[in-house]
C-alpha atoms as a PDB file:
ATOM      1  CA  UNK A   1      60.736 -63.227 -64.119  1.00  0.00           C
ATOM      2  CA  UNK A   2      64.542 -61.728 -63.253  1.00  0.00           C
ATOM      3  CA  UNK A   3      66.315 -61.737 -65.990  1.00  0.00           C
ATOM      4  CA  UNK A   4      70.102 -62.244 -65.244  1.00  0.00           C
ATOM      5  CA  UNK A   5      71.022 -61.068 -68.497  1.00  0.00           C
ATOM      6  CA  UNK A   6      69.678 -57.655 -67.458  1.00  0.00           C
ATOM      7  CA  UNK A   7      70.989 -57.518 -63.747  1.00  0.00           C
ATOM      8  CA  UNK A   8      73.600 -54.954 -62.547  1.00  0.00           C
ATOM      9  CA  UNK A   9      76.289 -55.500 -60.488  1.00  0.00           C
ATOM     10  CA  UNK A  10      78.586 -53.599 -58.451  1.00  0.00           C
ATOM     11  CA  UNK A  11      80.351 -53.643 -54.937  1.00  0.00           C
ATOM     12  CA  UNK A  12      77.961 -51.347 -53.557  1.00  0.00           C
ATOM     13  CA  UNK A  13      74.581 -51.692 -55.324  1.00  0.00           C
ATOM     14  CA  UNK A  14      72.661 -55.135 -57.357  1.00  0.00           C
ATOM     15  CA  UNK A  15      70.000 -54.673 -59.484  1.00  0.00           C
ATOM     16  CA  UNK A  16      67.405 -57.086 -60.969  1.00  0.00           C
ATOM     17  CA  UNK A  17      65.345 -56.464 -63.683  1.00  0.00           C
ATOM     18  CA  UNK A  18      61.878 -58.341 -63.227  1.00  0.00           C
ATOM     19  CA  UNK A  19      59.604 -58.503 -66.501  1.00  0.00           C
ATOM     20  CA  UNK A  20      56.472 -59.197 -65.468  1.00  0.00           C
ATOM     21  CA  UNK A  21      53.875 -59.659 -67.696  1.00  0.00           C
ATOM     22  CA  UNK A  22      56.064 -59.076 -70.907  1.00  0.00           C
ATOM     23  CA  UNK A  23      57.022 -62.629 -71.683  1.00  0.00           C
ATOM     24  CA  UNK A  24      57.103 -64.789 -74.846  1.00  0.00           C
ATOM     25  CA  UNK A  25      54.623 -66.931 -73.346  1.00  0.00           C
ATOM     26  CA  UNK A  26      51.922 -64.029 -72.708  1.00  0.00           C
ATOM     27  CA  UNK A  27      52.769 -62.621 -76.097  1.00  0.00           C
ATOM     28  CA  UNK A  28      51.920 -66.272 -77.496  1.00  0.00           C
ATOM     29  CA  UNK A  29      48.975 -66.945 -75.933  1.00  0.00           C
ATOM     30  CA  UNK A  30      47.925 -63.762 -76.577  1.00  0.00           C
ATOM     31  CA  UNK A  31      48.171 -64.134 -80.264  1.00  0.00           C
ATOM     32  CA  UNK A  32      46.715 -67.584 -80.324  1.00  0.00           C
ATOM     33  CA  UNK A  33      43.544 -66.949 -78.208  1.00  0.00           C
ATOM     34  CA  UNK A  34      42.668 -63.793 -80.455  1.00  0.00           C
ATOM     35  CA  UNK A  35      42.547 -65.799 -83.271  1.00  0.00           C
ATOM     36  CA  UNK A  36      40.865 -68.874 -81.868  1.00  0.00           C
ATOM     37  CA  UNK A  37      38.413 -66.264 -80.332  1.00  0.00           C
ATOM     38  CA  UNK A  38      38.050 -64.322 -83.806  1.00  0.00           C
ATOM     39  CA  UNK A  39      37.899 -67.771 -85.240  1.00  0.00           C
ATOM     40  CA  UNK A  40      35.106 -68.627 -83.642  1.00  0.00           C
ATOM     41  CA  UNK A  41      33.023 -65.472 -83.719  1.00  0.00           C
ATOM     42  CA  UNK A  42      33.009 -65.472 -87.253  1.00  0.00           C
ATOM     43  CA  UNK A  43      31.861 -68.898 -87.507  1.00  0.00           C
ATOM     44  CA  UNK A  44      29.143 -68.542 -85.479  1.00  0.00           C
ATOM     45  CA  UNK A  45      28.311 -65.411 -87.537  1.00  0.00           C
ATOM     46  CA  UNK A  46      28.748 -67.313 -90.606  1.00  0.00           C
ATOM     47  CA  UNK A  47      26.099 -69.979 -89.616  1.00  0.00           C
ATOM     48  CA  UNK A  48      23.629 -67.215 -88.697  1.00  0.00           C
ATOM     49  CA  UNK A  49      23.607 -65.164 -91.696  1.00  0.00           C
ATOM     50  CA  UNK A  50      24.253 -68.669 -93.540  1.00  0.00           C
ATOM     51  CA  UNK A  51      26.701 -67.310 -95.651  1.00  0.00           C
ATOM     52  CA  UNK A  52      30.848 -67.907 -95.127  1.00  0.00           C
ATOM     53  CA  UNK A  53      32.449 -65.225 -93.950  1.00  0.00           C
ATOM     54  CA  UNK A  54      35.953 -66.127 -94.433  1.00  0.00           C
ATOM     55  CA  UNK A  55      36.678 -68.618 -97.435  1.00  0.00           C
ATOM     56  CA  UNK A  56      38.117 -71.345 -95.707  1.00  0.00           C
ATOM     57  CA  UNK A  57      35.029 -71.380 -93.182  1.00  0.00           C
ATOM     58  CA  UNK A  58      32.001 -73.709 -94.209  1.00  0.00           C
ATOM     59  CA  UNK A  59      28.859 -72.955 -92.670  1.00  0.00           C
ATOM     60  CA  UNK A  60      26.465 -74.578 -94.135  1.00  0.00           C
ATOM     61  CA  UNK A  61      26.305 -77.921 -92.041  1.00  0.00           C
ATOM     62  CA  UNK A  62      26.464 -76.015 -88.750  1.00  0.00           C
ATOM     63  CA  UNK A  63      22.737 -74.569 -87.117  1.00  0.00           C
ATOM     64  CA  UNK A  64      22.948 -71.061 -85.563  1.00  0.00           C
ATOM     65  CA  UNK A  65      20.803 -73.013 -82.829  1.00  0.00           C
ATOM     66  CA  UNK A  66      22.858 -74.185 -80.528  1.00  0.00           C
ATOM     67  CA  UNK A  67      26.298 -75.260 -82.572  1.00  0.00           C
ATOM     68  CA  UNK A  68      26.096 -71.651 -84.041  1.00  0.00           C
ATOM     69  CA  UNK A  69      25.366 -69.962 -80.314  1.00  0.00           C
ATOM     70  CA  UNK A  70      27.542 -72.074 -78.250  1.00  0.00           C
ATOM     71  CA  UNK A  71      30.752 -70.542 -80.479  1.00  0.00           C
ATOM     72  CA  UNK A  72      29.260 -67.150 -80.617  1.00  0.00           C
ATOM     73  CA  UNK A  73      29.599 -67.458 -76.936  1.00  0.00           C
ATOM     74  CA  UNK A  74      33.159 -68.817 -76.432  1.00  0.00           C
ATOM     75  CA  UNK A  75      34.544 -66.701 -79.656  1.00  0.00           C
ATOM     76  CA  UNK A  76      33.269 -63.545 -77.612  1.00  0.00           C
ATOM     77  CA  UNK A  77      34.981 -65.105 -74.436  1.00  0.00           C
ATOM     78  CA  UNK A  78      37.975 -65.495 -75.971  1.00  0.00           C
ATOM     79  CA  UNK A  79      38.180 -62.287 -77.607  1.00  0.00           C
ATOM     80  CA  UNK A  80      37.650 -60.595 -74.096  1.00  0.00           C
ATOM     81  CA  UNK A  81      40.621 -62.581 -71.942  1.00  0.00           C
ATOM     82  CA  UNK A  82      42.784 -61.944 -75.587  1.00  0.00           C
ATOM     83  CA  UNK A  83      42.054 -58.312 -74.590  1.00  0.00           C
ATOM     84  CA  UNK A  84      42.696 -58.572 -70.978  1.00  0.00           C
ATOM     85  CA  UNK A  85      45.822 -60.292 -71.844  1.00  0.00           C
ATOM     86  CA  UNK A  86      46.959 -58.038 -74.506  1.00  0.00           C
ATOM     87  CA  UNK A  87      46.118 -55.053 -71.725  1.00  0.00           C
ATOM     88  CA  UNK A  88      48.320 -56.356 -69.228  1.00  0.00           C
ATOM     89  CA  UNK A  89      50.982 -56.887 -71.673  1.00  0.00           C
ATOM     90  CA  UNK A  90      50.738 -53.423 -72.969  1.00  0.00           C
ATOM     91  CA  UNK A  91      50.910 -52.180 -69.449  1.00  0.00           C
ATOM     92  CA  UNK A  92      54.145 -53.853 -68.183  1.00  0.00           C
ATOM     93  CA  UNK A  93      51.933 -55.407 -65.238  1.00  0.00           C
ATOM     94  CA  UNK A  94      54.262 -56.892 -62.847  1.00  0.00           C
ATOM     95  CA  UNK A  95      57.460 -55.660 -64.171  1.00  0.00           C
ATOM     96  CA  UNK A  96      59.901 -53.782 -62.482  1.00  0.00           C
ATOM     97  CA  UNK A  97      62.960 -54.019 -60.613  1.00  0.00           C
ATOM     98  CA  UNK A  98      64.367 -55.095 -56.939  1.00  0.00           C
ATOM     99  CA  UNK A  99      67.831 -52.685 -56.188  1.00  0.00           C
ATOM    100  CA  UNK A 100      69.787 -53.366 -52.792  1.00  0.00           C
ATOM    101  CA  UNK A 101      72.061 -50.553 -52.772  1.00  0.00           C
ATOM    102  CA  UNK A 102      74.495 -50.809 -49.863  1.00  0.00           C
ATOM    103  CA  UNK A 103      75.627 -46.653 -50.688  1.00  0.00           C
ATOM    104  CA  UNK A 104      72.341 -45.271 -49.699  1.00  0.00           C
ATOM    105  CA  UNK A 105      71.320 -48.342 -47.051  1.00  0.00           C
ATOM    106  CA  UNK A 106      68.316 -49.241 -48.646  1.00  0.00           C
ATOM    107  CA  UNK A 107      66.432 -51.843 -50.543  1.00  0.00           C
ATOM    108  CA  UNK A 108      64.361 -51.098 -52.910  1.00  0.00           C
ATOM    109  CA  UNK A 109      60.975 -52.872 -54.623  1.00  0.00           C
ATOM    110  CA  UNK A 110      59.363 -51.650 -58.003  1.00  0.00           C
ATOM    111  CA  UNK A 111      56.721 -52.689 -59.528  1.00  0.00           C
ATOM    112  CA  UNK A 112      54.384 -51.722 -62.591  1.00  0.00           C
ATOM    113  CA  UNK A 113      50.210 -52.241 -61.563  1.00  0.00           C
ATOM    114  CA  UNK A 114      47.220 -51.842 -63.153  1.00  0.00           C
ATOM    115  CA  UNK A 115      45.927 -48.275 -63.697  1.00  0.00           C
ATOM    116  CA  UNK A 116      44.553 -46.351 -60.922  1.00  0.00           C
ATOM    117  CA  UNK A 117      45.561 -45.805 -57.108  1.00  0.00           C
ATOM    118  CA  UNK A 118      48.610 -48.929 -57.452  1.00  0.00           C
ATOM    119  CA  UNK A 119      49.921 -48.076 -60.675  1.00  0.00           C
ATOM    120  CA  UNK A 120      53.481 -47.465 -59.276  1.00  0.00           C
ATOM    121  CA  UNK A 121      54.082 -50.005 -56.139  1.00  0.00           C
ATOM    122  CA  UNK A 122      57.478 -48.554 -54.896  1.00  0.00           C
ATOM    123  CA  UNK A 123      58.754 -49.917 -51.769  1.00  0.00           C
ATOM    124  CA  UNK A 124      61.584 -49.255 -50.047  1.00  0.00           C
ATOM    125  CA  UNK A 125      63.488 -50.815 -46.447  1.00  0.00           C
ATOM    126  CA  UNK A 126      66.140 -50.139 -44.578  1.00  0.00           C
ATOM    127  CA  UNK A 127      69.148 -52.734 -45.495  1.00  0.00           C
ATOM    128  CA  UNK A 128      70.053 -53.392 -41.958  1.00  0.00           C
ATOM    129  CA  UNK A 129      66.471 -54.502 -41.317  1.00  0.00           C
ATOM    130  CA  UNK A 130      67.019 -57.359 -43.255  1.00  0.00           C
ATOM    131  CA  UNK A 131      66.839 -60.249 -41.629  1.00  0.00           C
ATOM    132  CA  UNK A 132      67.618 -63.216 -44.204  1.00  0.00           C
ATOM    133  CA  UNK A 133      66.928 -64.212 -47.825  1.00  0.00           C
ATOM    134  CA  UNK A 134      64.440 -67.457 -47.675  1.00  0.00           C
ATOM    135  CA  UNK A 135      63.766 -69.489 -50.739  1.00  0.00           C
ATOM    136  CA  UNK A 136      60.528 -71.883 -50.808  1.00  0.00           C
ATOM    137  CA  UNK A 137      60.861 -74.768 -53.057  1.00  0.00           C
ATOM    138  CA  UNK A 138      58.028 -77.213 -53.781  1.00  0.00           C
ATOM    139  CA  UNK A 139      57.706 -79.611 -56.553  1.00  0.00           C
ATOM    140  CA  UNK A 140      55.370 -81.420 -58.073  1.00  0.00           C
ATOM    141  CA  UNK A 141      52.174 -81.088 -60.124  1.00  0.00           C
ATOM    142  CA  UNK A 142      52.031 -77.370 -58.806  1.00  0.00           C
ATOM    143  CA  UNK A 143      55.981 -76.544 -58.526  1.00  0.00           C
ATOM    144  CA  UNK A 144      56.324 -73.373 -56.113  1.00  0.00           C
ATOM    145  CA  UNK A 145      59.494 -71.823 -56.351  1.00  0.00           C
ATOM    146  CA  UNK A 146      59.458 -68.407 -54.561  1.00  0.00           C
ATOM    147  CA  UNK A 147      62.427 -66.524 -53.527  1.00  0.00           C
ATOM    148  CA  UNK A 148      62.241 -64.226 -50.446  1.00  0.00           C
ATOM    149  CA  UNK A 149      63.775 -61.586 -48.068  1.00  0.00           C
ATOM    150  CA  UNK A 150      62.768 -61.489 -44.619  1.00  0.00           C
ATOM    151  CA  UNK A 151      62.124 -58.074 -43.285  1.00  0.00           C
ATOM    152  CA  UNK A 152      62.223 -56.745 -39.678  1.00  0.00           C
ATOM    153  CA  UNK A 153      59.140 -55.769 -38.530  1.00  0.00           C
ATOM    154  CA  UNK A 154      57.608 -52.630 -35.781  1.00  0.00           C
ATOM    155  CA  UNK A 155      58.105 -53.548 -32.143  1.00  0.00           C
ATOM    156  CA  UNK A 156      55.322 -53.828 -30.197  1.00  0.00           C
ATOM    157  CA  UNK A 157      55.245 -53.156 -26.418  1.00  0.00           C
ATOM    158  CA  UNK A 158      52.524 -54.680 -23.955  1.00  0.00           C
ATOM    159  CA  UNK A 159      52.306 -55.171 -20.145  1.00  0.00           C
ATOM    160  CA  UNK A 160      52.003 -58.081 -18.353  1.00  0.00           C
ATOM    161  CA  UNK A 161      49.911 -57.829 -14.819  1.00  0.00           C
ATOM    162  CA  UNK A 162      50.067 -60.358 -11.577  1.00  0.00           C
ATOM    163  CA  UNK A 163      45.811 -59.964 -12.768  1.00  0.00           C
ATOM    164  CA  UNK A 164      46.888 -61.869 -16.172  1.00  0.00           C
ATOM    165  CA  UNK A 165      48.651 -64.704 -14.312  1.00  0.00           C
ATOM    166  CA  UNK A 166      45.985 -64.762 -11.225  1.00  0.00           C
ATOM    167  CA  UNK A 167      43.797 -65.112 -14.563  1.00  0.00           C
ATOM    168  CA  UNK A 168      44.894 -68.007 -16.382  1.00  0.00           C
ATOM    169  CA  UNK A 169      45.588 -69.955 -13.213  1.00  0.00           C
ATOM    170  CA  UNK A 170      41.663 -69.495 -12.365  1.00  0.00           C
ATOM    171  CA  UNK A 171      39.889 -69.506 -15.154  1.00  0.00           C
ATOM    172  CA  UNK A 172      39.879 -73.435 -15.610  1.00  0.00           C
ATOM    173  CA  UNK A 173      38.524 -74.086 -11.964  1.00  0.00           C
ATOM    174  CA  UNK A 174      36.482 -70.733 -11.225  1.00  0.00           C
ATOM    175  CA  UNK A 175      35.970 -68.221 -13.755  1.00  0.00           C
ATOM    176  CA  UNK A 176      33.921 -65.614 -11.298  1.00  0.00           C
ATOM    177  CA  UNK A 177      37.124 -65.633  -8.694  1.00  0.00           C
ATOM    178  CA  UNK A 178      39.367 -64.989 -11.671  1.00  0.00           C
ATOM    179  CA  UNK A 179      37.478 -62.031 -12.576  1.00  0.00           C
ATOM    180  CA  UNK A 180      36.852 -60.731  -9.595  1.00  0.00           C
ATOM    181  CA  UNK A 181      40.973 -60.776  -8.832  1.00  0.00           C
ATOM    182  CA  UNK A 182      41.753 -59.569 -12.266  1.00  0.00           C
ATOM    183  CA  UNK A 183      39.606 -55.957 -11.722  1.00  0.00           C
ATOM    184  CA  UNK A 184      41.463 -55.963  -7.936  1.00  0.00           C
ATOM    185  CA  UNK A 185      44.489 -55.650  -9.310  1.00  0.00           C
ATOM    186  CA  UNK A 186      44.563 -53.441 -12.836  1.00  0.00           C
ATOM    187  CA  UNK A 187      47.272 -51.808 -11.622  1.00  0.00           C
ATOM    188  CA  UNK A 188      49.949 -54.076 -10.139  1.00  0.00           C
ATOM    189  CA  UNK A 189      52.204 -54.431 -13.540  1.00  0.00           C
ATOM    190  CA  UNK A 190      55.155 -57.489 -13.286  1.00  0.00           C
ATOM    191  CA  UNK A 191      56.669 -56.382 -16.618  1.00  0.00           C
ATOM    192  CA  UNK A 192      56.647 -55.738 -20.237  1.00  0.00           C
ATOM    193  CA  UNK A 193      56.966 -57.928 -23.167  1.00  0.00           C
ATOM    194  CA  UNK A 194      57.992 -57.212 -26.662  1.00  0.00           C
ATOM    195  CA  UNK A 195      56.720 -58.631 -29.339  1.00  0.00           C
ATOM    196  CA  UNK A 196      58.333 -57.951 -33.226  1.00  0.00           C
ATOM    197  CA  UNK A 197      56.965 -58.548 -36.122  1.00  0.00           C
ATOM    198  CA  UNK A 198      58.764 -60.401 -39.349  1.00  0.00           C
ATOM    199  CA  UNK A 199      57.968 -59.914 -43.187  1.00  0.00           C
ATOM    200  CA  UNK A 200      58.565 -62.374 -45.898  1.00  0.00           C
ATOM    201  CA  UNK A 201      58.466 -60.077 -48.983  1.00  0.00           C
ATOM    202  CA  UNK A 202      58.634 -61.917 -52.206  1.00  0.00           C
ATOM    203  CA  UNK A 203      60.911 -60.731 -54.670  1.00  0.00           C
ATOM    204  CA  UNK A 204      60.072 -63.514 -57.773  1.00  0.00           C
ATOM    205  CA  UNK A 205      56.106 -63.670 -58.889  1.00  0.00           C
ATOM    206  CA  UNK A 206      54.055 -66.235 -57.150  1.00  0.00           C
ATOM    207  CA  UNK A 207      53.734 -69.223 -59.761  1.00  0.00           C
ATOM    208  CA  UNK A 208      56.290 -67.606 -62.192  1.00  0.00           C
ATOM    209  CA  UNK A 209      58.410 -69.987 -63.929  1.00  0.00           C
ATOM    210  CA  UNK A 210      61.593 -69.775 -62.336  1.00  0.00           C
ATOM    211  CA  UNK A 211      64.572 -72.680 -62.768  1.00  0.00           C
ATOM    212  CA  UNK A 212      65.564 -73.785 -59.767  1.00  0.00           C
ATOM    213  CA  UNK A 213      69.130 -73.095 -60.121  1.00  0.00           C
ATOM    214  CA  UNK A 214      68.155 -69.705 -61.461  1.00  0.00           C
ATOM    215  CA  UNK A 215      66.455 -69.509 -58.176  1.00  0.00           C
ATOM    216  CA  UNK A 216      69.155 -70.642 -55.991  1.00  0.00           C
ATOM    217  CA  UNK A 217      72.266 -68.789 -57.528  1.00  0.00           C
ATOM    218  CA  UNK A 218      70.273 -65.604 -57.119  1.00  0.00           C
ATOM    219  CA  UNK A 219      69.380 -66.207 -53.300  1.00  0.00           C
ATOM    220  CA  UNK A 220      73.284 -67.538 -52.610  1.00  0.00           C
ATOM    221  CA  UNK A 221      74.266 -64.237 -54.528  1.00  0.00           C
ATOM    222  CA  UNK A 222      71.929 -61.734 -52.187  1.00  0.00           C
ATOM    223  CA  UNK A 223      72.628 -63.755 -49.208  1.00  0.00           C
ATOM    224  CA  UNK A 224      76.380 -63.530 -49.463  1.00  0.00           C
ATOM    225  CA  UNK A 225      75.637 -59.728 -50.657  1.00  0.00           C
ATOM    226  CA  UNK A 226      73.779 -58.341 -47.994  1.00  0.00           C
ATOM    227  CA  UNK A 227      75.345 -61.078 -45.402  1.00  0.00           C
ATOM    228  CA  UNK A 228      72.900 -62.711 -43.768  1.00  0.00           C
ATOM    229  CA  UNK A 229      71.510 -66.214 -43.712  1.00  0.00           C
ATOM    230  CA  UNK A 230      70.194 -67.971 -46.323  1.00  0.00           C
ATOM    231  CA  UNK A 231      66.837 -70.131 -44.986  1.00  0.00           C
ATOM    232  CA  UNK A 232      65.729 -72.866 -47.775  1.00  0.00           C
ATOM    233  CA  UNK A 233      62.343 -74.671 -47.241  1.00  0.00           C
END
């Protein structure tokens, strides 16, 4: 989530703060499955030892077989996606920052991973490669709300041959002719086509709650920043 509170401005550079995994919400749910997951690990314990663990637990009209087993099994499930949570929480997973600097002509993309090879995802583009800022709205049970800049991609270069047209104009009636034609004439080149290829690089979590005019005064701002168009779907 990009937290306007925590964004810097400046003629030259803007600078949102994104903070990931570290929101209320986690932190709450968090909290609440440990305890239903401890809650319910103890009971379970309780009703196989047949004595109350805790004093406001009462075991003694609950069987260990399969009342007792079955919450045994979704305490200890609950204690390990408390953990997970608690993990990713402790580890910042997600957060980071987006900078578009306009002194050094670059954008920049940071974000904190999980341990191990992706810990740090730093990316950076040149600020004349980009193209537009695109926001994708979609509402309903599933709300999508995704804000975007599009990226100019690596050109690449191919030839087109007479054999490619001879080709496609044979193939329908008589495939043999069409190959026979096409290994006649390898080398007779007409011209070459360029092809380039265009990134949509999100800058807002995927399913992230995000307001939507959070969303859109953010995309307006960069749009009007870096000055190019701003594409809403």
């Amino acid at each position: 989530m990009i937290n306007s509170s925590e964004t810097q401005k400046s003629e030259l550079i803007r600078r949102y703060v994104v903070v990931g995994s570290r929101r209320f919400s986690n932190y709450w749910w968090a909290s609440i499955i440990l305890l239903g997951g401890f809650g319910f690990l103890l009971t379970g314990v309780s009703s196989y030892l047949n004595s109350d663990l805790l004093p406001f637990i009462n075991s003694k009209n609950i069987l260990f077989f399969p009342q007792g087993l079955v919450m045994c099994f979704y305490g200890i499930l609950g204690f390990i996606f408390s953990c997970y949570l608690w993990l990713t929480l402790f580890w910042g997973v997600g957060g980071g920052f987006n900078e578009f600097n306009k002194k050094q002509g670059i954008v920049r993309i940071f974000r904190w991973g999980f341990p191990g090879k992706n810990r740090r995802i730093d990316l950076s583009y040149d600020i004349k490669d980009i193209e537009a800022i695109r926001v994708e709205i979609k509402e309903g049970l599933n709300p999508r709300r995704i804000l975007y800049i599009r990226v100019k991609g690596n050109t690449t270069s191919f030839a087109s041959s007479q054999n490619d047209e001879i080709s496609e104009g044979c193939a329908s009636s008589n495939k043999n002719l069409a190959k026979n034609l096409s290994t006649k004439n390898t080398n007779n080149v007409v011209g070459v086509t360029q092809l380039q290829n265009k990134r949509d690089i999100p800058l807002t979590r995927i399913g992230q709650p995000t307001t939507l005019e959070d969303i859109e005064k953010q995309a307006a701002e960069l749009a009007k920043f870096l000055q190019v168009s701003l594409e809403m779907i």
